[in-house]
N, C-alpha and C. Protein backbone atom coordinates (compact mmCIF):
# COMPACT_ATOMS: atom_id res chain seq x y z
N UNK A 1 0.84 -1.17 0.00
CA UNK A 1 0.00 0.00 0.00
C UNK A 1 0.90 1.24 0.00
N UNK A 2 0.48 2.13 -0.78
CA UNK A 2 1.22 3.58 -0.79
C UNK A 2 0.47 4.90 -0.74
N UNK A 3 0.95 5.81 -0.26
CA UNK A 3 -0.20 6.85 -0.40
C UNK A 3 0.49 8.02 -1.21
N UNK A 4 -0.32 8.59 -1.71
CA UNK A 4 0.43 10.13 -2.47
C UNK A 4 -0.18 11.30 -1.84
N UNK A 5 1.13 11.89 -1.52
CA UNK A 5 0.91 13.23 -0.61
C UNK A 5 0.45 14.36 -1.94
N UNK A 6 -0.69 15.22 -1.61
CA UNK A 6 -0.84 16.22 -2.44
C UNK A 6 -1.01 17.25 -1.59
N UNK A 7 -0.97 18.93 -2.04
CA UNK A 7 -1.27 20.04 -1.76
C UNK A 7 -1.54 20.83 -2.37
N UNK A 8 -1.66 22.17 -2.44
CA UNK A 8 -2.23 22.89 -3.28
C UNK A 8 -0.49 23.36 -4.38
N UNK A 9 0.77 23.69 -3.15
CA UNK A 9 1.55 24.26 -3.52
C UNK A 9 2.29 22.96 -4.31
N UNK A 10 1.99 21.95 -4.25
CA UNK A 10 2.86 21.10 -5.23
C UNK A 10 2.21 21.16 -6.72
N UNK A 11 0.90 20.94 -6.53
CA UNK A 11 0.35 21.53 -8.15
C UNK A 11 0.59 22.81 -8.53
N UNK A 12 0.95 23.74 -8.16
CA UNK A 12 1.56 24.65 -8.85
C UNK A 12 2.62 24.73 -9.27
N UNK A 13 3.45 23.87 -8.76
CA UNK A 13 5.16 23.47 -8.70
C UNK A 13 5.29 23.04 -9.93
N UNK A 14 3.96 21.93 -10.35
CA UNK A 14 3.85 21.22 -11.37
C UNK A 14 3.64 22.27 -12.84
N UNK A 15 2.28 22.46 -12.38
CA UNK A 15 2.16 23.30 -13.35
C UNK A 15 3.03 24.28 -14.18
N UNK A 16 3.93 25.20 -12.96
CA UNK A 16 4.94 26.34 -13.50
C UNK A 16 5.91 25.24 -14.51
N UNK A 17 6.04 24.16 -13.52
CA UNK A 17 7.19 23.48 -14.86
C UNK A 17 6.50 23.18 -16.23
N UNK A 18 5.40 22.48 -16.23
CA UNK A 18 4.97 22.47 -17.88
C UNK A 18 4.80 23.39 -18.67
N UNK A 19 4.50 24.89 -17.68
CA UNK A 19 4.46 25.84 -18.39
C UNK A 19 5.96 26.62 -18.87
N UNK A 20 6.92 26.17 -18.32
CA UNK A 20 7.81 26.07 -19.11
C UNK A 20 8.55 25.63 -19.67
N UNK A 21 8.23 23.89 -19.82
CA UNK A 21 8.60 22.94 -20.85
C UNK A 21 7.73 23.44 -22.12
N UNK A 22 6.69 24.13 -22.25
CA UNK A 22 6.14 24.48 -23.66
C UNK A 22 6.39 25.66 -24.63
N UNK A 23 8.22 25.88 -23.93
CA UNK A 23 9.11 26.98 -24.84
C UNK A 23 10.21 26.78 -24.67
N UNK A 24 11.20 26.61 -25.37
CA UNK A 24 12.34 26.22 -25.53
C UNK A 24 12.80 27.32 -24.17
N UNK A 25 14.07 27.39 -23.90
CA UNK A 25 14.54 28.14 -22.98
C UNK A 25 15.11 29.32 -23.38
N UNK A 26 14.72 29.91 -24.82
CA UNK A 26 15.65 31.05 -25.38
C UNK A 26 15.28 32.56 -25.42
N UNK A 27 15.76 33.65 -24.92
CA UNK A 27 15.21 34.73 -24.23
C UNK A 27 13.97 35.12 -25.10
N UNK A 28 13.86 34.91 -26.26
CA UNK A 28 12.73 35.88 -26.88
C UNK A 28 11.30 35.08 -26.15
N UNK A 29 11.32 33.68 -25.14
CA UNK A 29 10.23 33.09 -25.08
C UNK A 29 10.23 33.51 -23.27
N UNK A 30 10.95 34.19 -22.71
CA UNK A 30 10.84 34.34 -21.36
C UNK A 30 9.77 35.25 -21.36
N UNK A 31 9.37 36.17 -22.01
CA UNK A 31 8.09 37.14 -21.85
C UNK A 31 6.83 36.39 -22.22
N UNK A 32 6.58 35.41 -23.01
CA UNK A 32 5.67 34.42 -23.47
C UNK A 32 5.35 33.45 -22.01
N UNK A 33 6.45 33.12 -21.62
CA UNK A 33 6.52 32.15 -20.23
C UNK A 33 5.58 33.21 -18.97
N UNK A 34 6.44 34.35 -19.37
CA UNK A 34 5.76 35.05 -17.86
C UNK A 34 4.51 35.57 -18.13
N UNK A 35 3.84 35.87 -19.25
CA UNK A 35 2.14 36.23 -19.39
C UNK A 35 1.68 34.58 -18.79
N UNK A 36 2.10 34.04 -19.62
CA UNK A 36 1.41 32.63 -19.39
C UNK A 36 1.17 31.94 -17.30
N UNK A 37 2.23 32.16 -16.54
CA UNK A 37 2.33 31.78 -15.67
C UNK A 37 1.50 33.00 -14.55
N UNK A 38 1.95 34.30 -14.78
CA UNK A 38 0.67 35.41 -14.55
C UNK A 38 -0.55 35.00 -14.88
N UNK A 39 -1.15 34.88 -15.74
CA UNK A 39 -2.23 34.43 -16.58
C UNK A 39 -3.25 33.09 -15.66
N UNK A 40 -2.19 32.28 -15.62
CA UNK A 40 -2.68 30.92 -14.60
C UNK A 40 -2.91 31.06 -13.14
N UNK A 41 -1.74 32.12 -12.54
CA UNK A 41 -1.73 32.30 -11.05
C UNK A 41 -1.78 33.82 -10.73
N UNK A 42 -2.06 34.80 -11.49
CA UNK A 42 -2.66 36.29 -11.25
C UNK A 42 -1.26 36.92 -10.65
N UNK A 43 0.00 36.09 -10.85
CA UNK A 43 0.98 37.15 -10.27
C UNK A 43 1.90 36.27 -10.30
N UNK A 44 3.38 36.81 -10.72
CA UNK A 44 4.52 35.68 -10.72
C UNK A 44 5.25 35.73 -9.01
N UNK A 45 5.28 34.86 -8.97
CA UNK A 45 5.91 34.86 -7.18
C UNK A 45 7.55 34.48 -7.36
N UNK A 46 7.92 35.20 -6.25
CA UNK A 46 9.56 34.84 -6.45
C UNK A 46 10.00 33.56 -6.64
N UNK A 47 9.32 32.47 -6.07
CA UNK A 47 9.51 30.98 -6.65
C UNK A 47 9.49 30.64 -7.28
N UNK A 48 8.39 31.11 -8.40
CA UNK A 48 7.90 31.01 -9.93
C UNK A 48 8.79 31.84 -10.46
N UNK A 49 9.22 32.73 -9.80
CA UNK A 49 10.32 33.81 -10.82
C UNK A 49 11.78 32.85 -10.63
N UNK A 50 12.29 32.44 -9.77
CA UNK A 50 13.65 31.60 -9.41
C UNK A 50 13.47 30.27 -10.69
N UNK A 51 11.87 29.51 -10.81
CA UNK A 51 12.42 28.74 -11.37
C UNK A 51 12.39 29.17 -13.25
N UNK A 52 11.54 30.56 -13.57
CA UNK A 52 12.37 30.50 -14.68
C UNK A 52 13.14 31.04 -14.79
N UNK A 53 13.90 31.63 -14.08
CA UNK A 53 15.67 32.31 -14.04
C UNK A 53 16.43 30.73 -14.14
N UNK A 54 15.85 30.02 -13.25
CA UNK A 54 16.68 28.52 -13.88
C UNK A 54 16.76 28.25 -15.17
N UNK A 55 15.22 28.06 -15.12
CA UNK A 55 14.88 27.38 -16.71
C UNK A 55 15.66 28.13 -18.09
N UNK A 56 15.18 29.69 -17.99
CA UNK A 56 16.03 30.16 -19.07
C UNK A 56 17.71 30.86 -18.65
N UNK A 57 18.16 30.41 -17.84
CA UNK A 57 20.07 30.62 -17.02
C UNK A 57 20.04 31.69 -16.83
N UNK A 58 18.83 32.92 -16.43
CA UNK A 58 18.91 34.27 -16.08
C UNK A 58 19.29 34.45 -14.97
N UNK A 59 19.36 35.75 -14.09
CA UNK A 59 19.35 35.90 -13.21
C UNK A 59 17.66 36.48 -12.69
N UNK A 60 17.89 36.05 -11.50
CA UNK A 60 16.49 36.43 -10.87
C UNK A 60 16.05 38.12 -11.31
N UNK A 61 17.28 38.46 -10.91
CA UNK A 61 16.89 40.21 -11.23
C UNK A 61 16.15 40.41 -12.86
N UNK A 62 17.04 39.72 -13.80
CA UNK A 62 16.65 40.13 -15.06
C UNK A 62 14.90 39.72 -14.98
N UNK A 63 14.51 38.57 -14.66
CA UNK A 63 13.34 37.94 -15.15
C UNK A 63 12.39 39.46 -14.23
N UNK A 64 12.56 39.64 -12.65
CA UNK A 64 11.73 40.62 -12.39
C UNK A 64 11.60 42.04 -13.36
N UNK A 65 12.86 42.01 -13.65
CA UNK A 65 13.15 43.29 -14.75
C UNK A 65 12.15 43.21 -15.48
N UNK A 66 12.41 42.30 -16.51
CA UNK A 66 11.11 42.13 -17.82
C UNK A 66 9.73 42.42 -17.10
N UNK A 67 9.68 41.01 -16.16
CA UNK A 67 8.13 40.98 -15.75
C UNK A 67 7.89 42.36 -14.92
N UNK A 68 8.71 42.99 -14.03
CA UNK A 68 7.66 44.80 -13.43
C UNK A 68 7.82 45.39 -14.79
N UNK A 69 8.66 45.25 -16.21
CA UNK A 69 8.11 46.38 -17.15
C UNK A 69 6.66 46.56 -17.11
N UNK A 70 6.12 45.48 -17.25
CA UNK A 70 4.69 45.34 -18.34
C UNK A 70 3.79 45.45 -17.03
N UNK A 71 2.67 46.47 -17.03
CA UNK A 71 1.70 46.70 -15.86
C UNK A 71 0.77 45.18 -16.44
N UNK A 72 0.44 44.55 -17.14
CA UNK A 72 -0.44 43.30 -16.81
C UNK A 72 0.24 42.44 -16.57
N UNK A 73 1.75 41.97 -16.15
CA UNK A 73 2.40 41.34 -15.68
C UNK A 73 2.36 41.73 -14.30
N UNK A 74 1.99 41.38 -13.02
CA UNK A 74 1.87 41.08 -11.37
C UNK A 74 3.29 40.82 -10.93
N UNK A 75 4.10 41.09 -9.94
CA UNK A 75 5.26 40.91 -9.19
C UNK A 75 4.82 40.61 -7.72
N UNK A 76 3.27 40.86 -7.48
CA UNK A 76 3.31 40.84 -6.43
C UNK A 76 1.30 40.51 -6.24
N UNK A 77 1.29 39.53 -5.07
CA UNK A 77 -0.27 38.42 -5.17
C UNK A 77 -0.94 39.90 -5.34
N UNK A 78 -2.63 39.71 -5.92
CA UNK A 78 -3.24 40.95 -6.08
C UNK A 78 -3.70 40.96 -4.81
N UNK A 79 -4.22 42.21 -4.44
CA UNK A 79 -5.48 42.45 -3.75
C UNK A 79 -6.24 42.22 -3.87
N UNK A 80 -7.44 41.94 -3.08
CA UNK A 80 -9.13 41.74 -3.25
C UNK A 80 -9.55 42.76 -4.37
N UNK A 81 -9.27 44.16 -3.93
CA UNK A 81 -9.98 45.34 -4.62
C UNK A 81 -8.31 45.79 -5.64
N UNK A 82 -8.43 46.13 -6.78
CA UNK A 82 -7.44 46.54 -7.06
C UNK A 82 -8.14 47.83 -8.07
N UNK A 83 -7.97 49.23 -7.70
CA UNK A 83 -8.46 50.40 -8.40
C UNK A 83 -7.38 50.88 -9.19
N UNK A 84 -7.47 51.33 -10.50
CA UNK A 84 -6.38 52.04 -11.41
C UNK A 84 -7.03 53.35 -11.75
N UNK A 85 -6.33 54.35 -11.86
CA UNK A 85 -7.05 55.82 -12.52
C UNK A 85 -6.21 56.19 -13.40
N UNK A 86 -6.45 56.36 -14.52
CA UNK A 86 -5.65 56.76 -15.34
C UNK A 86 -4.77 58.46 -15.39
N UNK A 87 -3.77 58.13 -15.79
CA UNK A 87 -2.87 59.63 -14.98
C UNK A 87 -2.80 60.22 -16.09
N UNK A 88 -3.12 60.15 -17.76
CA UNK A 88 -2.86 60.45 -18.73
C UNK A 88 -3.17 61.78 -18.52
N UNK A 89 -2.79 62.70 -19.81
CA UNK A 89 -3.17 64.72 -19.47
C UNK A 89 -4.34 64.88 -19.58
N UNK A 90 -5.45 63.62 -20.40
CA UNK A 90 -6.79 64.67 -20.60
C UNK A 90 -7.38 64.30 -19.46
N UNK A 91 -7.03 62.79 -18.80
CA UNK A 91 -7.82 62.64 -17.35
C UNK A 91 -7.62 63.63 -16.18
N UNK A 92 -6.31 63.68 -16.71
CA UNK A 92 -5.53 64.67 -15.44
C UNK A 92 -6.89 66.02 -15.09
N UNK A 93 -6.94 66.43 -16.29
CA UNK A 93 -7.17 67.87 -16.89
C UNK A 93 -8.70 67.21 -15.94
N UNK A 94 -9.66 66.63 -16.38
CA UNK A 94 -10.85 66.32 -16.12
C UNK A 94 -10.87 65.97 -14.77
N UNK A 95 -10.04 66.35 -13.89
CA UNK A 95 -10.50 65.77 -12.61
C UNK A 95 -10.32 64.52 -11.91
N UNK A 96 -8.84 63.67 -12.33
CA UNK A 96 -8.76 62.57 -11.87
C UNK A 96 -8.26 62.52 -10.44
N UNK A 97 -7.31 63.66 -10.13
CA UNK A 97 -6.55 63.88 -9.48
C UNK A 97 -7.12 64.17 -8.48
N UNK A 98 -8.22 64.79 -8.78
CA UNK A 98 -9.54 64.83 -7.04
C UNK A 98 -10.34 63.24 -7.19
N UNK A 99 -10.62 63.09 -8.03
CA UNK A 99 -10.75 61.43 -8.05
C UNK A 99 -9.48 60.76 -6.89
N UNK A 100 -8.61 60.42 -7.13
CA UNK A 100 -7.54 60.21 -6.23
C UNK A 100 -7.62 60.59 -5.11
N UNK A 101 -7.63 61.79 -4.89
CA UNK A 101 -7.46 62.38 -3.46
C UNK A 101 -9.12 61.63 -2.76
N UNK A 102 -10.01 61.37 -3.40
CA UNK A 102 -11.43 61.04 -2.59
C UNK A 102 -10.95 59.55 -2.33
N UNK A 103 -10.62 58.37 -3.48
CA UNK A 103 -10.18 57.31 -3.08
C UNK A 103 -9.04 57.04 -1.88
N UNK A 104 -8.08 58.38 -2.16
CA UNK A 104 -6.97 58.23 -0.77
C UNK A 104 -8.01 58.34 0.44
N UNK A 105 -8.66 59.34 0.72
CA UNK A 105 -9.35 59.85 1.95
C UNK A 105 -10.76 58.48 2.26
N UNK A 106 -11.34 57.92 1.12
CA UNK A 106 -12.22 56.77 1.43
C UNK A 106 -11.34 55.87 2.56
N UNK A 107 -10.35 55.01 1.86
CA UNK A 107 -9.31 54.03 2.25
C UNK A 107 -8.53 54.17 3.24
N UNK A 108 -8.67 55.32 3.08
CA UNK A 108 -7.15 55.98 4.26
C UNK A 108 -6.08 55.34 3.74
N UNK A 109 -5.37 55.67 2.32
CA UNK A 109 -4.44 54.98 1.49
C UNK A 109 -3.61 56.23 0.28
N UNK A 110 -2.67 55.62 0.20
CA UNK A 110 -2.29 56.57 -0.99
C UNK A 110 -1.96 55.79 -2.08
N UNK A 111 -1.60 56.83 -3.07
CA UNK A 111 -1.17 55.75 -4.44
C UNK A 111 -0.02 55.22 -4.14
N UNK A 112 -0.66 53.99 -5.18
CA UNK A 112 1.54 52.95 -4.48
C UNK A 112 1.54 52.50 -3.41
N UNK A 113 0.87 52.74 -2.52
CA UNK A 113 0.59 52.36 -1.03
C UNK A 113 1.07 50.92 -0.77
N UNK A 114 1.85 50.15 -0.93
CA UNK A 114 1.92 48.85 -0.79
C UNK A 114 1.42 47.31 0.54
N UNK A 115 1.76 48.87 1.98
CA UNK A 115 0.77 47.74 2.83
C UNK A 115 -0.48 47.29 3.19
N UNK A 116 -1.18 47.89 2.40
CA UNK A 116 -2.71 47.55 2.63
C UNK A 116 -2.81 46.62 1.82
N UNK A 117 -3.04 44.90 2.04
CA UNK A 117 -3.11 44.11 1.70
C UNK A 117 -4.73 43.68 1.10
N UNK A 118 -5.70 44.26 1.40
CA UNK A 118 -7.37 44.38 0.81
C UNK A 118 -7.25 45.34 -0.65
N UNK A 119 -6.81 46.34 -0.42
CA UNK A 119 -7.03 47.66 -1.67
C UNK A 119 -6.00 48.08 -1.73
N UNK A 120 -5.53 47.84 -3.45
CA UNK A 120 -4.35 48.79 -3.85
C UNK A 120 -5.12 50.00 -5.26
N UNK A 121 -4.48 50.91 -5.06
CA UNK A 121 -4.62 52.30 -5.78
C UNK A 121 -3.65 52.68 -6.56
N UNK A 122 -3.65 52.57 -7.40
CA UNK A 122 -2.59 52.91 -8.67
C UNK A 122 -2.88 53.64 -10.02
N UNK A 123 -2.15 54.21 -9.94
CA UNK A 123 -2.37 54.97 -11.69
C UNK A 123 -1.77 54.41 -12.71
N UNK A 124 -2.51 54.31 -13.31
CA UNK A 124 -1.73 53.87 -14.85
C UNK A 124 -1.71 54.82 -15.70
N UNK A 125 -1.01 54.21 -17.54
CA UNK A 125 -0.90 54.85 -18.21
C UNK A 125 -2.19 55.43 -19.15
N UNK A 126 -2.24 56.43 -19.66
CA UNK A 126 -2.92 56.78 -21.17
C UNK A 126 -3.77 55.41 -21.47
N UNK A 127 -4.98 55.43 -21.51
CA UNK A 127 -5.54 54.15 -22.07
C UNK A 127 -6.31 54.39 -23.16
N UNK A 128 -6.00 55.46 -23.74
CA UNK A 128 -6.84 55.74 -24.94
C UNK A 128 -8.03 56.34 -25.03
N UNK A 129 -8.29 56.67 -23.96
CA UNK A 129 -9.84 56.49 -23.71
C UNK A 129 -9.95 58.11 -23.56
N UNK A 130 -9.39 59.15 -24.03
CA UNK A 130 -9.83 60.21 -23.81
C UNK A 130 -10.90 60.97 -23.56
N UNK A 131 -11.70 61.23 -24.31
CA UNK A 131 -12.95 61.49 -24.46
C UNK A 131 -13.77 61.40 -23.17
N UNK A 132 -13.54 59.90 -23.03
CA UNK A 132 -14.52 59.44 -21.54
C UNK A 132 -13.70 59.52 -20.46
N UNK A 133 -13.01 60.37 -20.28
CA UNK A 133 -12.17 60.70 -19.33
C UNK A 133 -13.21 61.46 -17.97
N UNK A 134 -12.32 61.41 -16.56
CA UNK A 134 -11.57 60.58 -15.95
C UNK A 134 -11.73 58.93 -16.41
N UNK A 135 -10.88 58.31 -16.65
CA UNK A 135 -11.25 56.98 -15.94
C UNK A 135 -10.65 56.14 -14.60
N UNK A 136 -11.51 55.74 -14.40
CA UNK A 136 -11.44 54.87 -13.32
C UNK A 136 -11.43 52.88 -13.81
N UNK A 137 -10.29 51.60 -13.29
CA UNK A 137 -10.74 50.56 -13.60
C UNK A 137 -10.78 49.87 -12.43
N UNK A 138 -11.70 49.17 -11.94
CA UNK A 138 -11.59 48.75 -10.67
C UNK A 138 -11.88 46.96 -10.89
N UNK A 139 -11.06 46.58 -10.16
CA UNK A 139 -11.18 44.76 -10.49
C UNK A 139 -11.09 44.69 -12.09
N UNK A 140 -10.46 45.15 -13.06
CA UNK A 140 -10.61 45.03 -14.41
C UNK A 140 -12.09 45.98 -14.91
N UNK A 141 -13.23 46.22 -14.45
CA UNK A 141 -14.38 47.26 -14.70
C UNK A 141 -14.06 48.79 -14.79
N UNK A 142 -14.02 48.68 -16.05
CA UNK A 142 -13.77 50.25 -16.45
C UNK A 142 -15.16 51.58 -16.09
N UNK A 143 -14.88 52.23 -15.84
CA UNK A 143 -15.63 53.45 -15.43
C UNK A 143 -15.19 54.82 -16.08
N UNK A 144 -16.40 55.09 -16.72
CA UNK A 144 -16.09 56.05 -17.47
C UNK A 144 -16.68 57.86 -16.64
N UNK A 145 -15.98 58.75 -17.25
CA UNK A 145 -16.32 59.83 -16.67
C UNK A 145 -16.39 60.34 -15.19
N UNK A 146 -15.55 59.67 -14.20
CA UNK A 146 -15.54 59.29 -13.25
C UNK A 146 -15.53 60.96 -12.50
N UNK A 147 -15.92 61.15 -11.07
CA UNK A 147 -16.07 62.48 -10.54
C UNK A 147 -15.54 62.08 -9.41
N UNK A 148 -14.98 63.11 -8.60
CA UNK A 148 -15.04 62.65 -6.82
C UNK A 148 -16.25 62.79 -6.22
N UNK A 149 -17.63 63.15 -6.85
CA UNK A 149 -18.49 62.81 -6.11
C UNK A 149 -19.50 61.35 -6.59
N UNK A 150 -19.53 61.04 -7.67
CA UNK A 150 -19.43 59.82 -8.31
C UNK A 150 -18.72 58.34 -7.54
N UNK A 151 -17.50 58.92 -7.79
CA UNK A 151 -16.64 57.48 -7.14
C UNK A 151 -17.17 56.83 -6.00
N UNK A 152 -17.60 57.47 -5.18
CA UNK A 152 -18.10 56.69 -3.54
C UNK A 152 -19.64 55.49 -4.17
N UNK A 153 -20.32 56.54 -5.38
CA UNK A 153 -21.28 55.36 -5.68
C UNK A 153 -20.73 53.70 -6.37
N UNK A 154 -19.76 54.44 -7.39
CA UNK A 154 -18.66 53.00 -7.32
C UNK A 154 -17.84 51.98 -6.63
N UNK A 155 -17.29 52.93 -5.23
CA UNK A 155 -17.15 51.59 -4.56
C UNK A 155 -17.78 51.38 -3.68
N UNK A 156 -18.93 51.99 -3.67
CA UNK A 156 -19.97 51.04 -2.92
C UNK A 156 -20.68 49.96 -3.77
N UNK A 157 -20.52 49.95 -5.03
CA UNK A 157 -20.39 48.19 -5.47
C UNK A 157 -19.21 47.37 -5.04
N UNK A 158 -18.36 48.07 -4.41
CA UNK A 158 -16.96 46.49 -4.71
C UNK A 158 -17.08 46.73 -2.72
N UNK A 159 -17.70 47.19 -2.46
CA UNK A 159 -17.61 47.33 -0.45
C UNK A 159 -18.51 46.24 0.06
């Protein structure tokens, strides 16, 4: 008789490796590897980052390098709530920036804020979206035309 030990963290162990047995190990496929392993687990973890610095002979630093370029690449587990406002000039211009200041003062948080482990607040880039400016994206849900007196009715859906 034998038994097989399972957990949650050994299937992932598993997984990260097939997901990078399905690219050769050569740098142009390390950015392909890291959407893919983001993609499956919502954020590359330094373990998952160590083993493809193995897999493709990088150093740990380089692989975080690539992966914090790209804002849909994760370095770090998400939050429950994760809010983005776009910092571009026409949002700016429209009022994002008191948008911000109402989300800091809701939360009791600032942008970048990293220890509040429930809600992170971040700005991103230009999303194109001029016109319907401010925007606001919260959990991936875009919000258009966003106000600081507006916003409180928005996250009182994600509260």
């Amino acid at each position: 008789m034998f038994f097989t030990w399972y957990n949650a963290d050994m299937q992932k162990i598993v997984t990260v490796e097939k997901i990078l047995l399905e690219l050769d190990p050569e740098v142009k496929n390390l950015l392909p590897t890291l959407k893919k392993i983001n993609d499956v687990f919502d954020f590359i973890s330094e373990k998952d980052a160590g083993k493809v610095a193995d897999y493709f002979e990088l150093s740990l630093t380089k692989v975080f390098e690539t992966a914090s370029f790209y804002d849909l690449i994760l370095t770090k587990k998400p939050t429950n709530l994760e809010i983005e406002i776009c910092s571009g000039g026409d949002c700016s211009l429209t009022g994002s920036l008191a948008v911000i200041r109402e989300i800091e003062n809701y939360y009791r948080i600032k942008v970048g804020d990293e220890f509040n482990q429930k809600v992170c607040l971040k700005k991103i880039s230009c999303l194109g979206r001029c016109v319907e400016g401010p925007i606001v994206v919260v959990n991936g849900k875009v919000y258009e035309k966003v106000t600081a007196s507006s916003i409180h009715k928005i996250l009182g859906e994600w509260v």
